[in-house]
PDB file of N, CA and C in Angstrom:
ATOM      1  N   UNK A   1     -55.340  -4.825  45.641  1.00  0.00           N
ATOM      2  CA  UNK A   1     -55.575  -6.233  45.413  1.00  0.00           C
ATOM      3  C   UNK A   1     -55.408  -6.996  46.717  1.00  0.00           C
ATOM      4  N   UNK A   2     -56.130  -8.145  46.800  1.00  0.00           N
ATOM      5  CA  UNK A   2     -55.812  -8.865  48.109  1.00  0.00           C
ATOM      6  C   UNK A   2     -54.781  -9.667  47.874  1.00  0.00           C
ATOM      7  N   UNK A   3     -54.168 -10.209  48.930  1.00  0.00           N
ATOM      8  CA  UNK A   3     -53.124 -11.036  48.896  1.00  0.00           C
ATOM      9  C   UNK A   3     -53.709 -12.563  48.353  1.00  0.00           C
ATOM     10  N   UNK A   4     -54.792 -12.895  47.803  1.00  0.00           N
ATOM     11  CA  UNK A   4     -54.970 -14.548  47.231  1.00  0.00           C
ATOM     12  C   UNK A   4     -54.612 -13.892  45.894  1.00  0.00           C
ATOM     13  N   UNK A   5     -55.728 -12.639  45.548  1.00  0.00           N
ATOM     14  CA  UNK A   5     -55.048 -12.291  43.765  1.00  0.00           C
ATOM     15  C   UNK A   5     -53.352 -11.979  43.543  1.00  0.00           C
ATOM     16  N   UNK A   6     -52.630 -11.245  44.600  1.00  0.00           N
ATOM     17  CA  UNK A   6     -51.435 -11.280  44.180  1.00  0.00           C
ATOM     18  C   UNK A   6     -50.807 -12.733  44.208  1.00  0.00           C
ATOM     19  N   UNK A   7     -50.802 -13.569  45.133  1.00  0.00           N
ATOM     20  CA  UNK A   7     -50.755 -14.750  45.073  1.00  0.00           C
ATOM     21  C   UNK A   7     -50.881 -15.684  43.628  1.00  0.00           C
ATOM     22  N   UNK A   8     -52.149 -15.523  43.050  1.00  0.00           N
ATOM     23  CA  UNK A   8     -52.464 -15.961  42.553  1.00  0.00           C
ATOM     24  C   UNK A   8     -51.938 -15.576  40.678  1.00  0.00           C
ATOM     25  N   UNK A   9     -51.599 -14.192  40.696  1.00  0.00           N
ATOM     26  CA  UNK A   9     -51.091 -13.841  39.663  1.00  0.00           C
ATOM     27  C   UNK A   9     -50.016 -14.186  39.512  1.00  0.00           C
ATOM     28  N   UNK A  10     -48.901 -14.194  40.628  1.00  0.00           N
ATOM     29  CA  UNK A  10     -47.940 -14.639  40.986  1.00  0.00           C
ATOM     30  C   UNK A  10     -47.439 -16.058  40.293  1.00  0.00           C
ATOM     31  N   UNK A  11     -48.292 -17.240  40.872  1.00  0.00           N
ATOM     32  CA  UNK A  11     -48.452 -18.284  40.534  1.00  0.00           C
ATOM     33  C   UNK A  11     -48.644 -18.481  39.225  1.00  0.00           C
ATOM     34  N   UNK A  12     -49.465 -17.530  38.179  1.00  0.00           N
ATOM     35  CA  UNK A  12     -49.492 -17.561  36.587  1.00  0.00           C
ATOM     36  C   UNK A  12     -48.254 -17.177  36.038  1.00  0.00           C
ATOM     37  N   UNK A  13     -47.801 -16.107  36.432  1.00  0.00           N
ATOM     38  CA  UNK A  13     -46.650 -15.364  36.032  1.00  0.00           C
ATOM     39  C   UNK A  13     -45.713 -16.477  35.848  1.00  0.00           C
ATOM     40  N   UNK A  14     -45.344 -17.310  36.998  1.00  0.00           N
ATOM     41  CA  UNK A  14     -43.933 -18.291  36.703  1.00  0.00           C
ATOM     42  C   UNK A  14     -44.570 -19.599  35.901  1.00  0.00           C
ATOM     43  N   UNK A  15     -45.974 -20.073  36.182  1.00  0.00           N
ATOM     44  CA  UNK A  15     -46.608 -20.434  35.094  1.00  0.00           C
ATOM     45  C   UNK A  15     -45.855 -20.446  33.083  1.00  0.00           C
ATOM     46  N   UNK A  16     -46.096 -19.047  33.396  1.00  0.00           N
ATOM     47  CA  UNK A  16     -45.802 -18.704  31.985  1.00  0.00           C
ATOM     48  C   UNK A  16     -44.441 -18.556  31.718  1.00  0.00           C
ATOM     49  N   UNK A  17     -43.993 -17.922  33.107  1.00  0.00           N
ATOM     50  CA  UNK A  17     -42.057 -18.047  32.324  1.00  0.00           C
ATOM     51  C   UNK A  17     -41.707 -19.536  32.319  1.00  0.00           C
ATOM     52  N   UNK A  18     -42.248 -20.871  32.641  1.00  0.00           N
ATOM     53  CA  UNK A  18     -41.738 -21.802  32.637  1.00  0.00           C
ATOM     54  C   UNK A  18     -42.118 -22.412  30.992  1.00  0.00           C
ATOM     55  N   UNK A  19     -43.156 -22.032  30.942  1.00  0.00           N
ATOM     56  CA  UNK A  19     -43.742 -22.553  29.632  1.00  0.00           C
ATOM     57  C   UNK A  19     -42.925 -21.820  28.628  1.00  0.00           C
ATOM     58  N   UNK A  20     -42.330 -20.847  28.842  1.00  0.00           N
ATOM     59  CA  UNK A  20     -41.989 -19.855  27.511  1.00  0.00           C
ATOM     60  C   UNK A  20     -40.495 -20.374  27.389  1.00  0.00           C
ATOM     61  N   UNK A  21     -39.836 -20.837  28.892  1.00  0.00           N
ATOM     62  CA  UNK A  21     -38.425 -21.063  28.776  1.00  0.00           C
ATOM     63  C   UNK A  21     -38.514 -22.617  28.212  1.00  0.00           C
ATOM     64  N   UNK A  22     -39.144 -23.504  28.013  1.00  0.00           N
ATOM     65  CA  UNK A  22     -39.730 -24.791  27.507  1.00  0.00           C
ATOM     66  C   UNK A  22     -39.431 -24.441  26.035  1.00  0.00           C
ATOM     67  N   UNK A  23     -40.262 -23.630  25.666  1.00  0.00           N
ATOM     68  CA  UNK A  23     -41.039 -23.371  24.230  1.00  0.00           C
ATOM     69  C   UNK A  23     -39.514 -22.989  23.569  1.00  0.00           C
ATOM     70  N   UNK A  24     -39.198 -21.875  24.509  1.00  0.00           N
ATOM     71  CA  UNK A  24     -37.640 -21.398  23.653  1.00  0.00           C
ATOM     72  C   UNK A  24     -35.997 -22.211  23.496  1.00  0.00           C
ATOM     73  N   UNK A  25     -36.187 -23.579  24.527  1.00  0.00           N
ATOM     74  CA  UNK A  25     -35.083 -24.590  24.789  1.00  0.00           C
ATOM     75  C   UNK A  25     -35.272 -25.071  23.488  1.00  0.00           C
ATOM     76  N   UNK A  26     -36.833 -25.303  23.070  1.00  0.00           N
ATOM     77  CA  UNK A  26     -37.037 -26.197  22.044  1.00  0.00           C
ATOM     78  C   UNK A  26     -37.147 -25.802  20.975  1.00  0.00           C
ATOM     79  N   UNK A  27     -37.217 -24.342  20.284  1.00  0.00           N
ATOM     80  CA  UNK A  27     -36.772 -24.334  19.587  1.00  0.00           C
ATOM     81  C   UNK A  27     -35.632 -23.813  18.971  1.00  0.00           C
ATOM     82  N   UNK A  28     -34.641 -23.493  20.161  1.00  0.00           N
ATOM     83  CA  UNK A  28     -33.223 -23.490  19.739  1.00  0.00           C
ATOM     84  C   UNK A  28     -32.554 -24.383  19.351  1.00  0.00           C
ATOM     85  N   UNK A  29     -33.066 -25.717  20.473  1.00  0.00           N
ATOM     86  CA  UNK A  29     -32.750 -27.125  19.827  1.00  0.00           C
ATOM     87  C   UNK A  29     -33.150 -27.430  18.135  1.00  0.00           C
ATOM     88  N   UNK A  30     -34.363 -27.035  17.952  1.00  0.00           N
ATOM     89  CA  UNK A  30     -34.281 -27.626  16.582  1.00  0.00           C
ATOM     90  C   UNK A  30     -33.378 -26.565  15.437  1.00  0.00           C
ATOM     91  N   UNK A  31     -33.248 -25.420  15.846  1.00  0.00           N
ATOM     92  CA  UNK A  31     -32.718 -24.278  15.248  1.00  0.00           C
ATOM     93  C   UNK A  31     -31.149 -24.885  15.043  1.00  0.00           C
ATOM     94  N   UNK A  32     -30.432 -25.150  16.416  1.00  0.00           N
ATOM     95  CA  UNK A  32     -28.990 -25.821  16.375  1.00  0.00           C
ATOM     96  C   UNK A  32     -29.173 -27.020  15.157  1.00  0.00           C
ATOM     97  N   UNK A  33     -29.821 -28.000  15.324  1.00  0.00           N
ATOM     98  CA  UNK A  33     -30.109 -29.495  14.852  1.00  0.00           C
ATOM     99  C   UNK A  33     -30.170 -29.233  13.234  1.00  0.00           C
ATOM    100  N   UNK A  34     -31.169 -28.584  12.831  1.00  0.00           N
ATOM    101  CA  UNK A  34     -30.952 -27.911  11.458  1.00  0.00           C
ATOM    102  C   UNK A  34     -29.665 -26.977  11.390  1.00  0.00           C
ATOM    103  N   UNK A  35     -29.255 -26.196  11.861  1.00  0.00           N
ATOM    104  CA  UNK A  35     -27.786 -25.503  11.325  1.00  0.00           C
ATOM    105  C   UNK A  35     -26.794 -26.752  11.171  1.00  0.00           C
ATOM    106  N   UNK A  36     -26.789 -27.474  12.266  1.00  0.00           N
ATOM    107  CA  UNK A  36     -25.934 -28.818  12.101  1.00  0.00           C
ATOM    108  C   UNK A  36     -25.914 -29.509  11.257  1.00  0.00           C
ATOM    109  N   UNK A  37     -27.034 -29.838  10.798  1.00  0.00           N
ATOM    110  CA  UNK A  37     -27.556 -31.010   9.679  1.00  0.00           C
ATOM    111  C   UNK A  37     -26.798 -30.298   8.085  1.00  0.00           C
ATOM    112  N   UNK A  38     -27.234 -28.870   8.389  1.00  0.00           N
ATOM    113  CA  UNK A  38     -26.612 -28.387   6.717  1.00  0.00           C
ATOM    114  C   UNK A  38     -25.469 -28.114   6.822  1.00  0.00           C
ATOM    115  N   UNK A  39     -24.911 -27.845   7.610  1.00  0.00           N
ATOM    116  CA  UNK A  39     -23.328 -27.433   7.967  1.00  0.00           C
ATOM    117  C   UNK A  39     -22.931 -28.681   7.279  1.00  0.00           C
ATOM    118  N   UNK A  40     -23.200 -30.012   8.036  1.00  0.00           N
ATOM    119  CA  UNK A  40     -22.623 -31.265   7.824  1.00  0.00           C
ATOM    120  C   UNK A  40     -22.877 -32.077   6.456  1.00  0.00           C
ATOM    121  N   UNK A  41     -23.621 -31.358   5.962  1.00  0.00           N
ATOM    122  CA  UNK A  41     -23.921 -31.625   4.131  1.00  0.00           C
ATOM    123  C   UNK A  41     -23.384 -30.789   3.395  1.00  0.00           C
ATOM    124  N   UNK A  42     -22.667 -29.564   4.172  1.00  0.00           N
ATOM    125  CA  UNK A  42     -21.751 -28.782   3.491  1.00  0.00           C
ATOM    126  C   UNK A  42     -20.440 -29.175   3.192  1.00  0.00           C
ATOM    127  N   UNK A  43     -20.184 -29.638   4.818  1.00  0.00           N
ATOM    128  CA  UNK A  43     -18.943 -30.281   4.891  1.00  0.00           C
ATOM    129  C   UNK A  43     -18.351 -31.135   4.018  1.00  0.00           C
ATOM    130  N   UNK A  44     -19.236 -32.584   3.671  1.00  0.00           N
ATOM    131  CA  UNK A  44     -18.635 -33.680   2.953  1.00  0.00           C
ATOM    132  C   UNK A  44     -18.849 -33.043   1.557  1.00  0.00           C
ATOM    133  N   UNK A  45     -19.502 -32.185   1.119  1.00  0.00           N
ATOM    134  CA  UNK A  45     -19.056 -31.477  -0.010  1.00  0.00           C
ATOM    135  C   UNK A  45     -17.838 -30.999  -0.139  1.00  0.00           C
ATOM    136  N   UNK A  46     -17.064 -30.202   0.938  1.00  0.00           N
ATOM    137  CA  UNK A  46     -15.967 -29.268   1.138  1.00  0.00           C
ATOM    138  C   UNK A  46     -14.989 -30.516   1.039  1.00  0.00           C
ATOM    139  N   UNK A  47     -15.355 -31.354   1.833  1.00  0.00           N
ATOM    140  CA  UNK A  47     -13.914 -32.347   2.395  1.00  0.00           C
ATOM    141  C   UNK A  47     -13.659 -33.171   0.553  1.00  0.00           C
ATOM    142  N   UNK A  48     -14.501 -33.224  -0.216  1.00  0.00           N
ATOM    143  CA  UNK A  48     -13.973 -34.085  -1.704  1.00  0.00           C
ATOM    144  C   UNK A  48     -13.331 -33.157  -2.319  1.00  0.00           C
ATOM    145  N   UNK A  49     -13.915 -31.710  -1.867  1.00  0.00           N
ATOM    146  CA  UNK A  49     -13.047 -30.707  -2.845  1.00  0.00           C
ATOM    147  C   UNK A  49     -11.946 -30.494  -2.318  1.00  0.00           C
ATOM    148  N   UNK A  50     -11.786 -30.645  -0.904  1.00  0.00           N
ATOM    149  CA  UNK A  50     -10.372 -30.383  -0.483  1.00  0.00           C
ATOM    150  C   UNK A  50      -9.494 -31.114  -0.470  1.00  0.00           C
ATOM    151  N   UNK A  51      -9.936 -32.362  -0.616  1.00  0.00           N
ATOM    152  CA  UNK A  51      -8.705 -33.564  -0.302  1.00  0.00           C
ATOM    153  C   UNK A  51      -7.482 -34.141  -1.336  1.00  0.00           C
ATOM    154  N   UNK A  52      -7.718 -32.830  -1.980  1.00  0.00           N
ATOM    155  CA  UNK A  52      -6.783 -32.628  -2.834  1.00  0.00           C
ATOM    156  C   UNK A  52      -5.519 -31.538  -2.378  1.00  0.00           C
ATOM    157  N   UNK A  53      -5.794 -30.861  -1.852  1.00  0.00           N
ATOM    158  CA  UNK A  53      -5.058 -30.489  -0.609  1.00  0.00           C
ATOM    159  C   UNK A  53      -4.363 -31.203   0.391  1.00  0.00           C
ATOM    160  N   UNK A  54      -5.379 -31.741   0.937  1.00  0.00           N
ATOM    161  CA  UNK A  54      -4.244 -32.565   1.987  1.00  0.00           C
ATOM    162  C   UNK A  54      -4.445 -34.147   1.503  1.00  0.00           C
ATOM    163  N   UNK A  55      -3.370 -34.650   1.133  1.00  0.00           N
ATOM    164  CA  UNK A  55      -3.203 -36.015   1.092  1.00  0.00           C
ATOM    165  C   UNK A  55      -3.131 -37.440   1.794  1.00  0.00           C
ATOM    166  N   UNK A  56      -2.940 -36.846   2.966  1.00  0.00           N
ATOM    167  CA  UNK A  56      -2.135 -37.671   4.002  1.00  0.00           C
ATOM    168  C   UNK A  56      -3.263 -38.226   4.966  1.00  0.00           C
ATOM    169  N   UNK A  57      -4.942 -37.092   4.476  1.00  0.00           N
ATOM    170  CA  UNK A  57      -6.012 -37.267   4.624  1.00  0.00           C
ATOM    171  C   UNK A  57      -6.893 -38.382   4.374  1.00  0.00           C
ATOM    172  N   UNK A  58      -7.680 -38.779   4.752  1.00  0.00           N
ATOM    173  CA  UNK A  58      -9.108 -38.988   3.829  1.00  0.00           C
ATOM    174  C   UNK A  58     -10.053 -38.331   3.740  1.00  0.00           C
ATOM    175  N   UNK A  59     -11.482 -38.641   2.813  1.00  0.00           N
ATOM    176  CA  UNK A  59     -12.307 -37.859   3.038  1.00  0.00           C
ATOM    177  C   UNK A  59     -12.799 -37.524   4.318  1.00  0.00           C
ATOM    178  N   UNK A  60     -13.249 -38.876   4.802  1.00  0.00           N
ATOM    179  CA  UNK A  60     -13.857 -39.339   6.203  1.00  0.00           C
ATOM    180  C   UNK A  60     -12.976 -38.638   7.037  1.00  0.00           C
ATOM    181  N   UNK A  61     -12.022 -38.520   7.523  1.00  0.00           N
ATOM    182  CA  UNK A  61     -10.907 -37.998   8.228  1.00  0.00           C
ATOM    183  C   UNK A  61     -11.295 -35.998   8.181  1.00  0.00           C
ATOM    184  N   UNK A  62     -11.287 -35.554   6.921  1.00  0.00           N
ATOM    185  CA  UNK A  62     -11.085 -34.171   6.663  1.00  0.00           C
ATOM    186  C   UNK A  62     -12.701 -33.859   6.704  1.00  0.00           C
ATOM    187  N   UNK A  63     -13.681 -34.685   6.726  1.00  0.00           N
ATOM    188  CA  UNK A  63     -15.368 -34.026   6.820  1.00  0.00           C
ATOM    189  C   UNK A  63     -15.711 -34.553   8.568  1.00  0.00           C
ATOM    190  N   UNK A  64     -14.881 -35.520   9.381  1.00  0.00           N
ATOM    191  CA  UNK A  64     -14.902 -35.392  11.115  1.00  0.00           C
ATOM    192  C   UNK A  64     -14.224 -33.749  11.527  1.00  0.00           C
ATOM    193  N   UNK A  65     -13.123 -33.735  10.687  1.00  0.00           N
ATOM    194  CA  UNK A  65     -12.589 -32.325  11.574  1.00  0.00           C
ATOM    195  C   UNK A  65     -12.887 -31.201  11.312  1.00  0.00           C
ATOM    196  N   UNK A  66     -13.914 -31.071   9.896  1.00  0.00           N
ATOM    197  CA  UNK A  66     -14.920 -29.644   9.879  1.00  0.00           C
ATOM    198  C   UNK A  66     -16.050 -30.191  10.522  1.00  0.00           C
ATOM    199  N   UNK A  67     -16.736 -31.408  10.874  1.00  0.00           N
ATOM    200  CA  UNK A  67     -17.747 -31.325  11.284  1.00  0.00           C
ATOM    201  C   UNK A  67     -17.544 -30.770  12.800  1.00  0.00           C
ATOM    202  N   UNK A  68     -16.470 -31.429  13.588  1.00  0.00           N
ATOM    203  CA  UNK A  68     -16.153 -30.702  15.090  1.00  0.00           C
ATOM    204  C   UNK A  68     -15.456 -29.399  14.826  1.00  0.00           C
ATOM    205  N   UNK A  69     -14.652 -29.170  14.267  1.00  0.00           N
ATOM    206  CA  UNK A  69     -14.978 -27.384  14.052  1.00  0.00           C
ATOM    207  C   UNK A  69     -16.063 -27.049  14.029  1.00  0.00           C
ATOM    208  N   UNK A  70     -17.150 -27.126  13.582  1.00  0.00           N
ATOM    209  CA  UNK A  70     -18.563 -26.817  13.208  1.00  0.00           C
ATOM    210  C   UNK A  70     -18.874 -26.740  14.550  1.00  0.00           C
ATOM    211  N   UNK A  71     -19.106 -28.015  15.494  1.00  0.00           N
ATOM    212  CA  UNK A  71     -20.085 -28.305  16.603  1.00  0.00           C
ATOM    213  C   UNK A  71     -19.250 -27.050  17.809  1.00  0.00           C
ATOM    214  N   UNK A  72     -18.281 -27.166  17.357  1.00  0.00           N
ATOM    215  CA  UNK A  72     -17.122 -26.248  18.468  1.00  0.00           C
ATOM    216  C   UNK A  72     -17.610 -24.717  18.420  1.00  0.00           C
ATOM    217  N   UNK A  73     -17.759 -24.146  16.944  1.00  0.00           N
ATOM    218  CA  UNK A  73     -18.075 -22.534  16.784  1.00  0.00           C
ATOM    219  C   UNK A  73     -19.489 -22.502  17.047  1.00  0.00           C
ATOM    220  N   UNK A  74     -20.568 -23.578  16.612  1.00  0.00           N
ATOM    221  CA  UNK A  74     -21.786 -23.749  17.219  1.00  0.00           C
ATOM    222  C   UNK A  74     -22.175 -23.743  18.973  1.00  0.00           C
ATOM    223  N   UNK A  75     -21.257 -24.378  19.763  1.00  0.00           N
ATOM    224  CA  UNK A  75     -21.650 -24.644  20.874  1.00  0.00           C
ATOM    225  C   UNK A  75     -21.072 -23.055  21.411  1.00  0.00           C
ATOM    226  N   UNK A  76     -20.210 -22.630  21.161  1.00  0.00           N
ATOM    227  CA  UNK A  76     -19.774 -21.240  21.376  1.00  0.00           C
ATOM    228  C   UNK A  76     -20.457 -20.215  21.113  1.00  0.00           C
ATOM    229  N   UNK A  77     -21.049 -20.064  19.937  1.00  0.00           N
ATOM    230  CA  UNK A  77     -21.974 -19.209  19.807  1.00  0.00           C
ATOM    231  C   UNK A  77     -23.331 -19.099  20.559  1.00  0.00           C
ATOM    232  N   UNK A  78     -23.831 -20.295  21.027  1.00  0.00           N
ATOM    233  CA  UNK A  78     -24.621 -20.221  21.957  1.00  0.00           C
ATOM    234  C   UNK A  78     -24.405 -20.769  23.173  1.00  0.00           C
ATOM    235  N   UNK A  79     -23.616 -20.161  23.534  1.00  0.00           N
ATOM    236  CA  UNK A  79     -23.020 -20.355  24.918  1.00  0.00           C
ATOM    237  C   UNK A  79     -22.818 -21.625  25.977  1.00  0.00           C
ATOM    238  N   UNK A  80     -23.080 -22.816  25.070  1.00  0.00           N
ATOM    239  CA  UNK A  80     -23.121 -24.339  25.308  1.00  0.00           C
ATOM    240  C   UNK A  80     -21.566 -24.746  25.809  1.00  0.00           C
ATOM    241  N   UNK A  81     -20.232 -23.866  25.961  1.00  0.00           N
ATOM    242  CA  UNK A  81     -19.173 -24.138  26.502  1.00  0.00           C
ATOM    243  C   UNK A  81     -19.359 -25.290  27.940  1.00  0.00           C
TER     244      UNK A  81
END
C-alpha cells in the first residue's frame, strides 16, 4: 500500500473509534439514567414500608439515603469513582 492509503485508512480507523466511543458514552448514559429512575421508584416504595422501622426517620429522609446508596453502588460499578 502507499503511504496516502495507509494514511488514509488510518484517518478512518480513529474516525470510527471516536464515533463508537460517542455511541457507547451514550448509551451507558441512558442505561445508568433508566437503572436510576427504577431504583428510585423502588426506593420510595421501600422507604413507606420501612419507616416503620426507623422512627426517628421520615419518609423523605429514609428514600434520600437509599437513593445515595443507590447512586454510590451505581457510580462504583461503573467505575465513575
Amino acid at each position: 500500500m502507499t503511504t496516502l492509503a495507509l494514511q488514509s485508512l488510518n484517518f478512518s480507523t480513529k474516525i470510527l473509534e471516536k464515533i463508537w466511543r460517542f455511541f457507547k458514552k451514550t448509551l451507558e448514559g441512558i442505561f445508568i439514567g433508566w437503572m436510576l429512575a427504577r431504583q428510585a421508584q423502588a426506593n420510595a416504595y421501600i422507604a413507606k414500608q420501612l419507616i416503620i422501622e426507623y422512627p426517628e426517620m421520615t419518609v423523605a429522609q429514609l428514600e434520600h439515603q437509599l437513593n445515595q446508596k443507590t447512586i454510590a453502588s451505581i457510580n462504583k460499578e461503573f467505575g465513575r469513582d
